[in-house]
C-alpha atoms as a PDB file:
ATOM      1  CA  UNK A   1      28.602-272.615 -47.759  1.00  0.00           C
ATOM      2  CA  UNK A   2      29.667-270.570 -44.602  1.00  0.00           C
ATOM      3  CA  UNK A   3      26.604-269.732 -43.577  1.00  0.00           C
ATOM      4  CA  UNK A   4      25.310-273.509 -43.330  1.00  0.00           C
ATOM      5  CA  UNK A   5      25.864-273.400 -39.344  1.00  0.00           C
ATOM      6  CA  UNK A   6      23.824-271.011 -37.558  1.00  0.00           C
ATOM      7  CA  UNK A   7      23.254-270.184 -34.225  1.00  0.00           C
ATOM      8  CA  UNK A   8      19.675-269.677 -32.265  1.00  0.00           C
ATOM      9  CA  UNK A   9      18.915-269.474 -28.548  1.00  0.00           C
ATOM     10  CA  UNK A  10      16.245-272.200 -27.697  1.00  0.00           C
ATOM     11  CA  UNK A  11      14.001-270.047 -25.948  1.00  0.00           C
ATOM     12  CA  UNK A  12      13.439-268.525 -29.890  1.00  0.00           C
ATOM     13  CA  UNK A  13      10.654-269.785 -31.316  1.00  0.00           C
ATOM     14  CA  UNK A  14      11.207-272.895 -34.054  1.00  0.00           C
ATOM     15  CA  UNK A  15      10.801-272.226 -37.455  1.00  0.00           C
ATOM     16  CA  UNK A  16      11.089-274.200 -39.895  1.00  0.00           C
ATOM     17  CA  UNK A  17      14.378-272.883 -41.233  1.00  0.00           C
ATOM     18  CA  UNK A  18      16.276-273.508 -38.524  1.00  0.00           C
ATOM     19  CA  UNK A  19      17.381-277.020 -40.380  1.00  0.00           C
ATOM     20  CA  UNK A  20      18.483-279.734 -38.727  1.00  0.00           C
ATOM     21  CA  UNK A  21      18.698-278.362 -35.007  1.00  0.00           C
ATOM     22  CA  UNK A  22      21.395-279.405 -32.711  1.00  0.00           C
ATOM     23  CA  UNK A  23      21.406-278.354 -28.837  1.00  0.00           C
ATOM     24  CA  UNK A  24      25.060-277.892 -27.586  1.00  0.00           C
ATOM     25  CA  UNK A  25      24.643-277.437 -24.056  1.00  0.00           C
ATOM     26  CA  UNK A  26      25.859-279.874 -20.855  1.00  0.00           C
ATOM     27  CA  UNK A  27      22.590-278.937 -19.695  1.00  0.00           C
ATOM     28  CA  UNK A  28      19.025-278.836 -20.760  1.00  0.00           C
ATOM     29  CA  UNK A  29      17.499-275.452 -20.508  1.00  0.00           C
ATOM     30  CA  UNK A  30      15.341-274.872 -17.629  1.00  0.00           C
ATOM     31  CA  UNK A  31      11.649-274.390 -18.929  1.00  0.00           C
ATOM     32  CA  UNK A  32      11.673-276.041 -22.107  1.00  0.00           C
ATOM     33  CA  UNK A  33      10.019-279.302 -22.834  1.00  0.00           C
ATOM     34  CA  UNK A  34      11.761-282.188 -24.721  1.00  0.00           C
ATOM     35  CA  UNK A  35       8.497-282.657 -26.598  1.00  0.00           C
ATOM     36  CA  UNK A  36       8.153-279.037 -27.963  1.00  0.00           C
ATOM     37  CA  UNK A  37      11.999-278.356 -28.241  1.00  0.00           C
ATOM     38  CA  UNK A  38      12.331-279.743 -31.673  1.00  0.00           C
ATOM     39  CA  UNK A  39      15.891-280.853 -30.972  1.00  0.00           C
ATOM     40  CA  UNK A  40      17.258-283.291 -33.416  1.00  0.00           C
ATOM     41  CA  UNK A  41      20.345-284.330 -31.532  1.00  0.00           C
ATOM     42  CA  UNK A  42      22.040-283.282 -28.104  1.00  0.00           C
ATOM     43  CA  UNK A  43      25.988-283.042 -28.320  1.00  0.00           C
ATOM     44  CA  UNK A  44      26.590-282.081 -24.388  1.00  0.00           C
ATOM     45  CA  UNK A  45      30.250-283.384 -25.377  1.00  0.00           C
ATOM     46  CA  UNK A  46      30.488-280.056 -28.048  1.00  0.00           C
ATOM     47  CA  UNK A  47      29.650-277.647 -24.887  1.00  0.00           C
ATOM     48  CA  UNK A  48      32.575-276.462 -22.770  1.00  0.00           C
ATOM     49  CA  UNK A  49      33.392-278.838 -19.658  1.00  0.00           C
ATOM     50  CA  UNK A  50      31.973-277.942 -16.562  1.00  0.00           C
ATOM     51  CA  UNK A  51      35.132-276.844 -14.831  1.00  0.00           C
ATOM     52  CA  UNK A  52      34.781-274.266 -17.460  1.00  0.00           C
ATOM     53  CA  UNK A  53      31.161-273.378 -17.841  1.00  0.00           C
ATOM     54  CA  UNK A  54      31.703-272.597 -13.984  1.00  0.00           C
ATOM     55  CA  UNK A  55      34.750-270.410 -14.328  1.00  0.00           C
ATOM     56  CA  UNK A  56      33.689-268.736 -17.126  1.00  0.00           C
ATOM     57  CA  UNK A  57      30.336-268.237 -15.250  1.00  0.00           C
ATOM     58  CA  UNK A  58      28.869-266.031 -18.118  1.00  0.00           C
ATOM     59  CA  UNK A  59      31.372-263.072 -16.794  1.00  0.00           C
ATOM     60  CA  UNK A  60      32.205-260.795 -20.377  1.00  0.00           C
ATOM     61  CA  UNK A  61      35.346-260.261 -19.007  1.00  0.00           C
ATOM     62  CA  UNK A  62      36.582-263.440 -19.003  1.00  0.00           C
ATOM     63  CA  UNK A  63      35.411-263.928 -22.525  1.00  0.00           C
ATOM     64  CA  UNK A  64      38.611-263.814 -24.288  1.00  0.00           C
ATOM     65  CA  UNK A  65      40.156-266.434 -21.483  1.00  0.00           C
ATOM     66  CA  UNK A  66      37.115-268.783 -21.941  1.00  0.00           C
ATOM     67  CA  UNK A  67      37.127-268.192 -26.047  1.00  0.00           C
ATOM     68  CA  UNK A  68      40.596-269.890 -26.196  1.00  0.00           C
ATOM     69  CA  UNK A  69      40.367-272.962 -23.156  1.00  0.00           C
ATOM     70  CA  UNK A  70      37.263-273.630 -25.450  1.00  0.00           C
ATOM     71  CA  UNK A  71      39.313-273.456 -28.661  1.00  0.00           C
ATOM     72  CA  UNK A  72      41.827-275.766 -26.764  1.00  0.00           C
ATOM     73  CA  UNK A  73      38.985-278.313 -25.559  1.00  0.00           C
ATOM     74  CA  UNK A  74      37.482-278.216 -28.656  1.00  0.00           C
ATOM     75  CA  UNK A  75      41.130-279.310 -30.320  1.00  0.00           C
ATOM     76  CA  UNK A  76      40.672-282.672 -27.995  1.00  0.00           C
ATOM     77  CA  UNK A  77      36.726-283.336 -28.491  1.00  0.00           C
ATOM     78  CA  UNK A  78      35.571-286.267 -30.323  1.00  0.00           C
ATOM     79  CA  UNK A  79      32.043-284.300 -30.204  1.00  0.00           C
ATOM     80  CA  UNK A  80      33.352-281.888 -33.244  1.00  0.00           C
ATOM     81  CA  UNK A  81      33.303-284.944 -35.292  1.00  0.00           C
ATOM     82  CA  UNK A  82      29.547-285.641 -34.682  1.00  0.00           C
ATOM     83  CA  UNK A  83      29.248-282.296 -35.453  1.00  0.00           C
ATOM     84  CA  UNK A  84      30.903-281.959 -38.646  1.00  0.00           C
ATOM     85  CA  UNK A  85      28.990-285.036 -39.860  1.00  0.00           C
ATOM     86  CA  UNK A  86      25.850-283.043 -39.163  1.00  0.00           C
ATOM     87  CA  UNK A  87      26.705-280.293 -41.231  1.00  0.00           C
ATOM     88  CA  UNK A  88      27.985-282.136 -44.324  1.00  0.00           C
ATOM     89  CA  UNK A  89      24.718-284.086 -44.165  1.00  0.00           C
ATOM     90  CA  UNK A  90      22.430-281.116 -44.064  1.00  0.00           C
ATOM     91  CA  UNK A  91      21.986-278.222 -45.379  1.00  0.00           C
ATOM     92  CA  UNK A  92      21.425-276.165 -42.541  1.00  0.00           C
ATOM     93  CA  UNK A  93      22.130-276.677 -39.045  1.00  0.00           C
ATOM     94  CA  UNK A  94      21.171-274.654 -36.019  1.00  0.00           C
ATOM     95  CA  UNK A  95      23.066-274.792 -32.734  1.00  0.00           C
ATOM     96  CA  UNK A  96      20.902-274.181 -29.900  1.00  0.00           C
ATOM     97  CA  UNK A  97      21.911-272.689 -26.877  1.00  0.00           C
ATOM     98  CA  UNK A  98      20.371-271.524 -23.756  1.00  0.00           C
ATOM     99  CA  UNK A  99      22.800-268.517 -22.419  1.00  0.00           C
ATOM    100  CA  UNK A 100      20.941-265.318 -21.804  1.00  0.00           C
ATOM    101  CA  UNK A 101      24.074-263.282 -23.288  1.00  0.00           C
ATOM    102  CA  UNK A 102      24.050-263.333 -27.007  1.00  0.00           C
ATOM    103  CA  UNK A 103      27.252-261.904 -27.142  1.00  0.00           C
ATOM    104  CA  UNK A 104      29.197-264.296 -25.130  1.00  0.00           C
ATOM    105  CA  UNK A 105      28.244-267.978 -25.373  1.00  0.00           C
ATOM    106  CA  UNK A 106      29.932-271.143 -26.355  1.00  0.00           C
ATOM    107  CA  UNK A 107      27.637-271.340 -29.559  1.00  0.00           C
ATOM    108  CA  UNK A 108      29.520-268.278 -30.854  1.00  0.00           C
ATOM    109  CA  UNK A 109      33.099-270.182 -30.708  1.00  0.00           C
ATOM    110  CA  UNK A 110      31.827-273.486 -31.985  1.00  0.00           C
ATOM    111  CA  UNK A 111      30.235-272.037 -34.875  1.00  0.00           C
ATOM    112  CA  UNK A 112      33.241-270.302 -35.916  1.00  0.00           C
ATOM    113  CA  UNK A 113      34.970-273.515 -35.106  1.00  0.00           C
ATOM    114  CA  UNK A 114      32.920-275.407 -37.208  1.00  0.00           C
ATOM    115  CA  UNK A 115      32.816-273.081 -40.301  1.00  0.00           C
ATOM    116  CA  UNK A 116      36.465-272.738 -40.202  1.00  0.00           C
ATOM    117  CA  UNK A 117      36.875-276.636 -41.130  1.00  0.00           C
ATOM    118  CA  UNK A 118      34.571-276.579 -43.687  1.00  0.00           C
ATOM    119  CA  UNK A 119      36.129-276.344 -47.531  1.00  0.00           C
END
């Protein structure tokens, strides 16, 4: 049952695999289309805030910093709740996000945050 939350950059093409699909960026990416994005719900409340996003300002050497003021707003967000009803209602879910860096994103922490409430 871990591996029912997955994580995909949006600019990867859809499959049908993916499950239900959730973007968890503030923003929407820059060059995709809402009609072709396959998105089946937008949590902007499960991405970092944007005091955040801009310190963190994909920089790998803040990751560790950013990792746990996530954590912390994550602790606080009604948006993990959404969330969590998403993945107990499908069997697969896909977070979307746009960073270039697939190393160092916010989809990285959330899914871990995710799988670690599941039974």
């Amino acid at each position: 049952m871990k591996e029912k939350v997955r994580i995909k950059r949006i600019y990867e093409p859809y499959e049908g695999t993916d499950g239900f699909r959730i973007l968890v960026d503030r923003l929407w990416p820059r060059g995709i289309k809402k009609e072709t994005a396959h998105i089946d719900a937008w949590i902007k409340e499960a991405a970092p805030s944007t005091a955040l996003r801009k310190w963190f300002n994909h920089q790998p050497e803040r990751w560790e910093e950013f990792r746990e003021r996530y954590l912390a707003e994550l602790a606080k967000s009604e948006a993990v709740g959404e969330l969590l009803h998403y993945v107990k209602s499908y069997p697969i879910v896909s977070l979307l996000y746009g960073a270039k860096d697939e190393k160092h994103n916010q989809a990285i922490v959330l899914q871990r945050y995710i799988n670690d409430l599941l039974p």
